[in-house]
C-alpha atoms as a PDB file:
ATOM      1  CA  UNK A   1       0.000   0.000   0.000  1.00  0.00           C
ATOM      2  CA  UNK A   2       1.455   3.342  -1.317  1.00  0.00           C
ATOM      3  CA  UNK A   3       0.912   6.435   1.172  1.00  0.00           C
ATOM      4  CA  UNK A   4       1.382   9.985  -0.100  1.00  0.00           C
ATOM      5  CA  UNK A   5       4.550  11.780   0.832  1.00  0.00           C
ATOM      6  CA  UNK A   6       4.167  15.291   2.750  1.00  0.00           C
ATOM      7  CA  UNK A   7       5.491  17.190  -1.026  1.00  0.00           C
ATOM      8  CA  UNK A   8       2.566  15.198  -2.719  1.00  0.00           C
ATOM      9  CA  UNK A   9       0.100  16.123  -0.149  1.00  0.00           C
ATOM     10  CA  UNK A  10       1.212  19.572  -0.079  1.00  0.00           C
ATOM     11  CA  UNK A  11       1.233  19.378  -4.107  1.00  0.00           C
ATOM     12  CA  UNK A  12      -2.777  18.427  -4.363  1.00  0.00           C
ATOM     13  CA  UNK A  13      -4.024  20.171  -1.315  1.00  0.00           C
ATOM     14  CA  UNK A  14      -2.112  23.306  -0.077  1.00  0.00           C
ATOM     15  CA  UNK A  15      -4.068  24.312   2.907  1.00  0.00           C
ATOM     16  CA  UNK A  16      -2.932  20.377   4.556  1.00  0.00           C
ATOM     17  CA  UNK A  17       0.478  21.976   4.828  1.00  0.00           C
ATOM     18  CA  UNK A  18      -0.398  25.832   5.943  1.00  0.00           C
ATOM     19  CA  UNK A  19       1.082  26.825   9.222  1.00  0.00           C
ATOM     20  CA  UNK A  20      -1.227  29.708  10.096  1.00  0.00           C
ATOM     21  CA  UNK A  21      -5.188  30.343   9.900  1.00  0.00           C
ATOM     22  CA  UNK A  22      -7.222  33.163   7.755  1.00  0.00           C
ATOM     23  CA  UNK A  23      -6.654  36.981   9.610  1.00  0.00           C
ATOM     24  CA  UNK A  24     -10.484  36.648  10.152  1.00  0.00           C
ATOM     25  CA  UNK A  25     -10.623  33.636  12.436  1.00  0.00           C
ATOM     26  CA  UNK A  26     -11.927  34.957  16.250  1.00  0.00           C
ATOM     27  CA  UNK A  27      -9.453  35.479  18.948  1.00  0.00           C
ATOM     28  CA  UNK A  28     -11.053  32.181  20.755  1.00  0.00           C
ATOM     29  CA  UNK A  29      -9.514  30.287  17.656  1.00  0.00           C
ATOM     30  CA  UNK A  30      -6.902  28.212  18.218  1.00  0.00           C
ATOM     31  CA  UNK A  31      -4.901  26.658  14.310  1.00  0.00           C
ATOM     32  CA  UNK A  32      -3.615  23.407  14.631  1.00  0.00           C
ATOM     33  CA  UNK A  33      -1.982  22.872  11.224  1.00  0.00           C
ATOM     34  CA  UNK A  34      -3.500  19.620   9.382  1.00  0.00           C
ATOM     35  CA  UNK A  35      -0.030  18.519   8.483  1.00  0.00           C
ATOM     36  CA  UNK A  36      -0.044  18.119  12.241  1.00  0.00           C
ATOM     37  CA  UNK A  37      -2.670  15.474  12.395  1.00  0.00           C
ATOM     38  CA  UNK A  38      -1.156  13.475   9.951  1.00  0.00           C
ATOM     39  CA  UNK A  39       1.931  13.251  11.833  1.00  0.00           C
ATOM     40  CA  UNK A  40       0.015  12.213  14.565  1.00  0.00           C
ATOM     41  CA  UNK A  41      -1.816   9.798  12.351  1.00  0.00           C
ATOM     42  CA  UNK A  42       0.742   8.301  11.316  1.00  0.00           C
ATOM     43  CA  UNK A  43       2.230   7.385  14.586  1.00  0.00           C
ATOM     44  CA  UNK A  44      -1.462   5.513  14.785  1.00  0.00           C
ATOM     45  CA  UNK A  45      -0.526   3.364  12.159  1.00  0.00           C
ATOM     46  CA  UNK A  46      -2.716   5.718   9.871  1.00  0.00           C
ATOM     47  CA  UNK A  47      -1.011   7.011   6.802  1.00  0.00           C
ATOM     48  CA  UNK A  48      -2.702   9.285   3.929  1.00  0.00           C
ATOM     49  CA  UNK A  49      -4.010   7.660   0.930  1.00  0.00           C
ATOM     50  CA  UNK A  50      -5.524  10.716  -0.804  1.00  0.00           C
ATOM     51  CA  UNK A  51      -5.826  14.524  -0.111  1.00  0.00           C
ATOM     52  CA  UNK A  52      -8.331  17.007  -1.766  1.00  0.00           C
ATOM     53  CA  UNK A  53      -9.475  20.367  -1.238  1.00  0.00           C
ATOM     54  CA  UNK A  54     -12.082  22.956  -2.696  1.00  0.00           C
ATOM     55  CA  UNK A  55     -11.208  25.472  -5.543  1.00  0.00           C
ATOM     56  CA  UNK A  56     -10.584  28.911  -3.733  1.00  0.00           C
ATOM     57  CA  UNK A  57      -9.080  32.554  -5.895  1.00  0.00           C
ATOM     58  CA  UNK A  58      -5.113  32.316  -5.709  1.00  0.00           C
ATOM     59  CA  UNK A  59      -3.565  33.376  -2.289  1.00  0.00           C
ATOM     60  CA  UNK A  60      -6.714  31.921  -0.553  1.00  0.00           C
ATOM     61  CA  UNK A  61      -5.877  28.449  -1.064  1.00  0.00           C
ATOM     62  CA  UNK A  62      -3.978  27.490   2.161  1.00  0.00           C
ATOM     63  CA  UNK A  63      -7.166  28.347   4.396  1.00  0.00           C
ATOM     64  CA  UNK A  64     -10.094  26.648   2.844  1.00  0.00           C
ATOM     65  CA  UNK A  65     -11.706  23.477   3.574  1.00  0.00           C
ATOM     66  CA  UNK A  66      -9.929  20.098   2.748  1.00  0.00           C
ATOM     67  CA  UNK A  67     -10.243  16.533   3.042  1.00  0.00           C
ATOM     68  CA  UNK A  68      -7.921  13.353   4.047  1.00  0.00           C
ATOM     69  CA  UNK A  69      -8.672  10.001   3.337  1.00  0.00           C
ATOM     70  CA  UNK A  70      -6.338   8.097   5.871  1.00  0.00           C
ATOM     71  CA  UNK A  71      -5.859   4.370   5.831  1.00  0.00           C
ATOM     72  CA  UNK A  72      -4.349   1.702   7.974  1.00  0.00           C
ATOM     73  CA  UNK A  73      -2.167  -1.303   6.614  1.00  0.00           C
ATOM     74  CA  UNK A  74      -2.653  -3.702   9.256  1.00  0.00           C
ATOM     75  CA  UNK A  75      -6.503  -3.071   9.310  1.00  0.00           C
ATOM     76  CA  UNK A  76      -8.259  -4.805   6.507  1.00  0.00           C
ATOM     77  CA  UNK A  77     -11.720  -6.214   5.770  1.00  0.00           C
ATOM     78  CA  UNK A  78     -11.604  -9.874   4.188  1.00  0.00           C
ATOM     79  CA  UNK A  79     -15.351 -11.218   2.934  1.00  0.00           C
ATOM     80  CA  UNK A  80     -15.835 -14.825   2.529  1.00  0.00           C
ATOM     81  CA  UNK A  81     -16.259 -14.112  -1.187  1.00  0.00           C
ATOM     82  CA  UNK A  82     -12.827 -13.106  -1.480  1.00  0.00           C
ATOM     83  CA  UNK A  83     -13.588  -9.379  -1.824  1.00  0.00           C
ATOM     84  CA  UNK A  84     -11.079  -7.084  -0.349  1.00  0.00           C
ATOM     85  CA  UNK A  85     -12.371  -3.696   1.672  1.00  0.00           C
ATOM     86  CA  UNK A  86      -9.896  -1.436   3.601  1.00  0.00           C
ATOM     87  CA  UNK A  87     -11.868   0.714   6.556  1.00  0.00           C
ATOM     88  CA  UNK A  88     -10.938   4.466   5.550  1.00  0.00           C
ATOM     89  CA  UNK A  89     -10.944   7.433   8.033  1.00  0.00           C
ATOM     90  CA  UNK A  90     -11.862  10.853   6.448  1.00  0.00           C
ATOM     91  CA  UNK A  91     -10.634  14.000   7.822  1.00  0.00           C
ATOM     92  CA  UNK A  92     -12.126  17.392   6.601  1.00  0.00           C
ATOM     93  CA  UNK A  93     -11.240  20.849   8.154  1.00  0.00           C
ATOM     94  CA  UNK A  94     -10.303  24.566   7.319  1.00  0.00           C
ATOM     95  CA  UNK A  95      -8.060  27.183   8.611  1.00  0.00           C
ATOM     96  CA  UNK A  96     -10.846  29.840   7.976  1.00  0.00           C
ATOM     97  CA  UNK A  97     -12.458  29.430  11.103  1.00  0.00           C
ATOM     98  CA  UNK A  98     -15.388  27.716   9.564  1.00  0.00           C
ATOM     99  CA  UNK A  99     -14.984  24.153   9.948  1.00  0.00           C
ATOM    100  CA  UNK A 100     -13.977  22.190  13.306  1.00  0.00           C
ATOM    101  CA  UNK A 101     -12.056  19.312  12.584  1.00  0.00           C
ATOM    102  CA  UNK A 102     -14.886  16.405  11.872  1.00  0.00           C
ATOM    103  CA  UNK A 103     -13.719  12.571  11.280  1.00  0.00           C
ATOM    104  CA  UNK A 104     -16.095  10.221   9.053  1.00  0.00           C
ATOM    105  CA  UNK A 105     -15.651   6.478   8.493  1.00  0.00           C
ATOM    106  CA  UNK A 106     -15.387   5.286   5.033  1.00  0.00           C
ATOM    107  CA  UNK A 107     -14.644   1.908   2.809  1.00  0.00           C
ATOM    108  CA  UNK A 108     -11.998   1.543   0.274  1.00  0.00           C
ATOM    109  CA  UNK A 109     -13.384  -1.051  -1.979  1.00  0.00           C
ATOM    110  CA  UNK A 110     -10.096  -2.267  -3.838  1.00  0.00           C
ATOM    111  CA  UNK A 111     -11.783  -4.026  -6.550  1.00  0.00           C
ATOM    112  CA  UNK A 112     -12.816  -0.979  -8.533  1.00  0.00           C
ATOM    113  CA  UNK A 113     -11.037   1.618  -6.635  1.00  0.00           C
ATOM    114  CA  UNK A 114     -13.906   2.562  -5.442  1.00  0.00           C
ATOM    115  CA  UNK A 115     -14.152   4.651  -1.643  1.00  0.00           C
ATOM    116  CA  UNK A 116     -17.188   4.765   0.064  1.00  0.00           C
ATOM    117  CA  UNK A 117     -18.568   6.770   2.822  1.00  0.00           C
ATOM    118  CA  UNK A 118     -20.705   4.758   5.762  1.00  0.00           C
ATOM    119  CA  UNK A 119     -23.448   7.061   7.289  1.00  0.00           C
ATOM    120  CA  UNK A 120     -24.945   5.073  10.283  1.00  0.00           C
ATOM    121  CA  UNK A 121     -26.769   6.103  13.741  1.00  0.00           C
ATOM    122  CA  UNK A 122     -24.205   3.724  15.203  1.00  0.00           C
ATOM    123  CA  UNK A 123     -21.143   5.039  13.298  1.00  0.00           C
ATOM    124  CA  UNK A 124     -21.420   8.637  13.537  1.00  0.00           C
ATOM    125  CA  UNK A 125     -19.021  11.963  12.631  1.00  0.00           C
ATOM    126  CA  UNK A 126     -17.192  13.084  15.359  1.00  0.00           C
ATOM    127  CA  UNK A 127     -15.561  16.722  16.017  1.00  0.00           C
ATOM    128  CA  UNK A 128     -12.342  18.062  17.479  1.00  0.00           C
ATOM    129  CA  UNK A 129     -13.112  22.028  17.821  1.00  0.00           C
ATOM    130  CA  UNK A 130     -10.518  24.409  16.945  1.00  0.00           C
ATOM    131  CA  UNK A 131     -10.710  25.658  21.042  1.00  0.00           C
ATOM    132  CA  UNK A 132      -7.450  23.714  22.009  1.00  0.00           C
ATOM    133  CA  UNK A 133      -5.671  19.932  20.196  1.00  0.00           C
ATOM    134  CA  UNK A 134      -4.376  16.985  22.003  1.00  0.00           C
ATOM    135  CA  UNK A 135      -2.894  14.202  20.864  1.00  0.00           C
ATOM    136  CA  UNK A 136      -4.875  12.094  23.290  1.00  0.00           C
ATOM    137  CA  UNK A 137      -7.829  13.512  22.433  1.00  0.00           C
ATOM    138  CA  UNK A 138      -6.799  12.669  18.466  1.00  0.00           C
ATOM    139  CA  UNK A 139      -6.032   8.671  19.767  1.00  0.00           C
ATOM    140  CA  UNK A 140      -9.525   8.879  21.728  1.00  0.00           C
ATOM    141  CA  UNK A 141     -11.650   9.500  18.424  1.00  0.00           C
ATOM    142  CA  UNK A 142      -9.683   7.138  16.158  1.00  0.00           C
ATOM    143  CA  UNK A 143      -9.574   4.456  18.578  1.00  0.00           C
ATOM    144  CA  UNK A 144     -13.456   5.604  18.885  1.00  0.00           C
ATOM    145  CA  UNK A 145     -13.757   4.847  14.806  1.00  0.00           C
ATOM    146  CA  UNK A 146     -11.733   1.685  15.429  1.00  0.00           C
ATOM    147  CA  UNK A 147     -13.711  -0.092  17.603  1.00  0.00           C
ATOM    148  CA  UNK A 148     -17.028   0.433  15.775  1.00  0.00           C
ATOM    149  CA  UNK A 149     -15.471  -1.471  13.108  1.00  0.00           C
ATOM    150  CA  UNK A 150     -17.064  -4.786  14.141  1.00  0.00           C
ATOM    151  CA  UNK A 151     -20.099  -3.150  13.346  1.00  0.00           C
ATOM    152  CA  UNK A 152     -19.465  -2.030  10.083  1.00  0.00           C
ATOM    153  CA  UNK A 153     -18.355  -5.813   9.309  1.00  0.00           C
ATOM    154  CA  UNK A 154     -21.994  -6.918  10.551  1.00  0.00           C
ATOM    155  CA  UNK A 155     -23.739  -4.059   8.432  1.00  0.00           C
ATOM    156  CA  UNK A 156     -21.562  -5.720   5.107  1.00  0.00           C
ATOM    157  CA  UNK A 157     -22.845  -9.233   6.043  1.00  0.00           C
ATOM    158  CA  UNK A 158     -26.208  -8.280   6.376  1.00  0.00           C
ATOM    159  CA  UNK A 159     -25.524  -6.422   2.464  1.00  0.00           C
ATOM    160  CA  UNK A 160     -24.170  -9.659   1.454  1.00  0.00           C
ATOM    161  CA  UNK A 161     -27.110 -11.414   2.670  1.00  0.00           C
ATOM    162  CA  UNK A 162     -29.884  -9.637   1.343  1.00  0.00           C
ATOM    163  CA  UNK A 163     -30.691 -10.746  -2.196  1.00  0.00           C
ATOM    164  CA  UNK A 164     -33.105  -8.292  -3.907  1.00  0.00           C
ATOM    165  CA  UNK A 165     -35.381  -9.076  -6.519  1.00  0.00           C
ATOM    166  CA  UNK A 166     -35.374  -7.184  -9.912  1.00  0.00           C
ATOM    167  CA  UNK A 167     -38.325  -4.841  -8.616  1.00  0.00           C
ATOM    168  CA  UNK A 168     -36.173  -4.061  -5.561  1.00  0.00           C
ATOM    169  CA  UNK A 169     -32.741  -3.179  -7.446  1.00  0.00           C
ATOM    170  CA  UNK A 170     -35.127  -1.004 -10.080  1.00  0.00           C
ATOM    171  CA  UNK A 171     -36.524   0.970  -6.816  1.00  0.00           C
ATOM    172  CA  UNK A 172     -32.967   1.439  -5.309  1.00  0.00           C
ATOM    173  CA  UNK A 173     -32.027   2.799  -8.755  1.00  0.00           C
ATOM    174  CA  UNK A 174     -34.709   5.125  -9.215  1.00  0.00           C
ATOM    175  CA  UNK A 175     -34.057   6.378  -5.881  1.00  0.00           C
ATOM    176  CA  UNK A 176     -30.273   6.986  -6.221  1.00  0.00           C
ATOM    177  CA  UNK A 177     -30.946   8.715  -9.198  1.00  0.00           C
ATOM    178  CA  UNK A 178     -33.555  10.993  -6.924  1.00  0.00           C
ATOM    179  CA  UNK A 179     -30.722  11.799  -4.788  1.00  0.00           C
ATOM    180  CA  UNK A 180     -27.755  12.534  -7.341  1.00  0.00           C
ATOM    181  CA  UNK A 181     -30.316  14.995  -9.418  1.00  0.00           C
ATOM    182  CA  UNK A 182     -32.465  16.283  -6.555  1.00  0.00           C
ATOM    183  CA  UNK A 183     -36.234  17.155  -6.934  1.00  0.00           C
ATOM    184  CA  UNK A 184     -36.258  18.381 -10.345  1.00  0.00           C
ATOM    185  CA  UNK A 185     -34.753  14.664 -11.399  1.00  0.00           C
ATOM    186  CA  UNK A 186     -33.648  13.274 -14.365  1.00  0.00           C
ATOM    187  CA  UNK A 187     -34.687  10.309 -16.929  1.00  0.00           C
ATOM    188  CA  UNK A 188     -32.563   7.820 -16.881  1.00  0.00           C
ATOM    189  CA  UNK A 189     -32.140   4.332 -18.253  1.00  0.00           C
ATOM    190  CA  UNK A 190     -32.066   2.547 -15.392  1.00  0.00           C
ATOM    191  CA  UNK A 191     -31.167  -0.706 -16.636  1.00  0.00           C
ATOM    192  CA  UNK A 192     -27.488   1.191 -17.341  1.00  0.00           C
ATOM    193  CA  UNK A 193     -27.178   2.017 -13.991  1.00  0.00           C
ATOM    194  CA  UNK A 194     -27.690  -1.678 -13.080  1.00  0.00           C
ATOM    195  CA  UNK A 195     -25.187  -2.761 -15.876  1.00  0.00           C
ATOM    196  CA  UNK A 196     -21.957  -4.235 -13.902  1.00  0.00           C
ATOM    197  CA  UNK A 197     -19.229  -2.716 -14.748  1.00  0.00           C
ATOM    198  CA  UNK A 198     -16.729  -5.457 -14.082  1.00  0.00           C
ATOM    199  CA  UNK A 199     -17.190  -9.303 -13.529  1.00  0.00           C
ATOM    200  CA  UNK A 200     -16.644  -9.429 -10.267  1.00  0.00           C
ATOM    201  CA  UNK A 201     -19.513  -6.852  -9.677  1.00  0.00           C
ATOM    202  CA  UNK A 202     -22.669  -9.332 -11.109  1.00  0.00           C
ATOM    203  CA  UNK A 203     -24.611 -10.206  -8.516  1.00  0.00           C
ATOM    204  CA  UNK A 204     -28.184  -9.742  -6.596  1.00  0.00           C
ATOM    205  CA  UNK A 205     -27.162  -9.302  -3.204  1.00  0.00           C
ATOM    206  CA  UNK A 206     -27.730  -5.697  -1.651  1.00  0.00           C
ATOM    207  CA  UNK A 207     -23.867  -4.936  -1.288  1.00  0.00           C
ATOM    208  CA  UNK A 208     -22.764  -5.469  -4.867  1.00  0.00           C
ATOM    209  CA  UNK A 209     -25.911  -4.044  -6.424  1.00  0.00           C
ATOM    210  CA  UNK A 210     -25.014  -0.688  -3.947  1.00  0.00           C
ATOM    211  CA  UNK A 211     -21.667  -0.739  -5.322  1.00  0.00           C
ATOM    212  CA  UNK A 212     -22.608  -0.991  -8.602  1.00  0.00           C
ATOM    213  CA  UNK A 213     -25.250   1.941  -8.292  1.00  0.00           C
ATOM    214  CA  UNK A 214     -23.085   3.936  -6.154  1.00  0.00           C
ATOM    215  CA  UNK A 215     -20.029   4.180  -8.765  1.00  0.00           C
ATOM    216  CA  UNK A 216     -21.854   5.268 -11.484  1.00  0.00           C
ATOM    217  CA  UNK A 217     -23.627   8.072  -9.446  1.00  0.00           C
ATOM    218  CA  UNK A 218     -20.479   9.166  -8.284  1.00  0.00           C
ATOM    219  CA  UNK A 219     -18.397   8.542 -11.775  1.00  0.00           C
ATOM    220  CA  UNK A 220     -21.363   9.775 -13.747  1.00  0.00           C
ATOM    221  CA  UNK A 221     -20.589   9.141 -17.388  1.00  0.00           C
ATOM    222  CA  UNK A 222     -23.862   8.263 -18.130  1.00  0.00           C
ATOM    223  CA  UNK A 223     -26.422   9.361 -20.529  1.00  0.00           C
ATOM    224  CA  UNK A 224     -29.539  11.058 -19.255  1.00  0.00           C
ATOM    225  CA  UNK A 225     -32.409  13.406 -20.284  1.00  0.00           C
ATOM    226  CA  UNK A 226     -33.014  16.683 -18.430  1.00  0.00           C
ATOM    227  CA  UNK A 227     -37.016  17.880 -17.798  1.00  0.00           C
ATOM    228  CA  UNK A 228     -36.573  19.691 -20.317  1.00  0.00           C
ATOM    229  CA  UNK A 229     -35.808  17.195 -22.541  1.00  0.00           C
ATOM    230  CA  UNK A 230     -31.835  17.958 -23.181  1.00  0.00           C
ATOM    231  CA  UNK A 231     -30.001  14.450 -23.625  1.00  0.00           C
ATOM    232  CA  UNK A 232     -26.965  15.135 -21.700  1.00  0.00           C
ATOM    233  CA  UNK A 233     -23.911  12.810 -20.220  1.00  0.00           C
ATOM    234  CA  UNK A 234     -23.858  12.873 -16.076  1.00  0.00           C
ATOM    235  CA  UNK A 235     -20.447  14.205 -14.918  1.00  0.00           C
ATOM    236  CA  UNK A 236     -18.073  12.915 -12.449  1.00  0.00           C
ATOM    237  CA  UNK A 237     -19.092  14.225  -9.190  1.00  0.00           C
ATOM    238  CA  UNK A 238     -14.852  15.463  -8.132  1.00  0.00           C
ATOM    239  CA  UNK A 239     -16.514  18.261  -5.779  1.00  0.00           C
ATOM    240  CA  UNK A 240     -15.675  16.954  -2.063  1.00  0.00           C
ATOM    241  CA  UNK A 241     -18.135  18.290  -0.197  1.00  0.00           C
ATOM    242  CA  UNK A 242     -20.815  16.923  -2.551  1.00  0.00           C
ATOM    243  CA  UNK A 243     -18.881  13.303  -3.008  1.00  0.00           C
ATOM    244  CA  UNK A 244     -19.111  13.064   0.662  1.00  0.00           C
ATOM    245  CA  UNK A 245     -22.757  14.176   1.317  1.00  0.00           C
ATOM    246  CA  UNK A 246     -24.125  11.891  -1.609  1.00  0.00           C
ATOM    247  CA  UNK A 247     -22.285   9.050  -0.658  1.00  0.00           C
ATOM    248  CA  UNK A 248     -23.724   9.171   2.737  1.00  0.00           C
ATOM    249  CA  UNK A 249     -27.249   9.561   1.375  1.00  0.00           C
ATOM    250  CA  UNK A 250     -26.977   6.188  -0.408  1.00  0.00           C
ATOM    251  CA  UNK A 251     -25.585   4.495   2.115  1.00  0.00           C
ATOM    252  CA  UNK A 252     -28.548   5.149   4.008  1.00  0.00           C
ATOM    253  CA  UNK A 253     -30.546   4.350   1.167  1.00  0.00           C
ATOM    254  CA  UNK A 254     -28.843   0.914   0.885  1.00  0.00           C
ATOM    255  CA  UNK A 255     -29.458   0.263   4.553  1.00  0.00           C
ATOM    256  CA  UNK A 256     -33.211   0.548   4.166  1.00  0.00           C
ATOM    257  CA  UNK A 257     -33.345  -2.211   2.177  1.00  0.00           C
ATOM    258  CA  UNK A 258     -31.883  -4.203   5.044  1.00  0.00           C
END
């Protein structure tokens, strides 16, 4: 497993690597560099497998909101089927005073490259404010994230074990597509979106269909017809914030089905 090195990460995401905040930030505000937390990461065991950050005007760059994917070597998820999934922990923050620090759990599937983000009532986000920064208190969340992990290995069996029925997998299509295009919606074939794109991805049960929907939602590359009737090719979603927050929203989806 290949971990970025601090240039790279500094390379594709500035504001990791800035050592002060935005000159509007309160007086109460207290900057703890990100570059810091992946040191500290790393002597978890947790190094960083991908970096990204929002667009921002030049000279602004170092202070707005970013995001690191961190992953751990020695912790890996093995399914019966052979299927290899690496737990992911997702760090966004800011040095405008806007965002607190705020951890996420993800998936890393490996057989399409594929990361996912798990939105459960029993594996929640959790904050470090920017009012103070221990490492303790960094080892206390991530060791927090760590041991919910058996329960994101029982949520994936109970995917595995669900087999839907062709009338199920066309409603969990229809409503993905309600949640990547919103209210207004979109037509959409949705025997495309059901279309494996690899081998290893055919399949009934709830956790490959998911994966199947979920990439092309996030990759996008499909055709689809506006409401007012414009045929038009879905874009990859490469906005963070928005990767993040739809991700989530199928997840949930997925889990209903349950």
């Amino acid at each position: 497993m290949k971990f970025l090195t601090k240039e790279e990460i500094q390379q594709k995401a500035p504001a990791v690597a800035s050592t002060q905040a935005a000159s509007n930030v309160s007086d109460k505000y207290v900057h703890v560099p990100t570059m810091e937390l992946v040191d500290d990461m790393a002597k978890l065991g947790w190094g960083v497998s991908d970096v990204k950050q929002v667009g921002s005007k030049k000279g602004l760059s170092k202070f707005k909101k970013h995001l690191v994917t961190f992953r751990n070597e020695s912790i890996v998820i093995k399914g019966d089927d052979g299927e290899t999934v690496y737990p992911q922990i997702l760090l966004t923050n800011s040095h405008d005073g806007l965002s607190s620090f705020q951890f996420r759990a993800g998936l890393f599937r490996l057989v399409c490259s594929n990361g996912l983000v798990i939105a459960t009532e029993d594996f929640g986000q959790m904050r470090i404010r920017h009012k103070g920064y221990s490492f303790e208190e960094l080892k206390k969340t991530v060791m927090e994230l760590v041991e919910e992990l058996p329960v994101t290995v029982e949520t994936l069996n109970k995917f595995r074990e669900v087999v839907l029925s062709d009338q199920q997998k066309h409603e969990l299509a229809m409503k993905a597509i309600g949640i990547r295009f919103g209210e207004n919606g979109a037509e959409v074939d949705v025997q495309e979106i059901l279309k494996p794109v690899r081998k290893e991805d055919e399949g009934s049960d709830l956790w490959t269909v998911f994966n199947v929907i979920q990439e092309k939602m996030v990759q996008g590359k499909f055709k689809y017809k506006t409401i007012k009737g414009r045929n038009k090719t879905a874009r990859t979603i490469k906005n963070f914030n928005r990767d993040v927050k739809l991700n989530e929203e199928l997840y949930q989806l997925a889990e209903s089905f349950i």
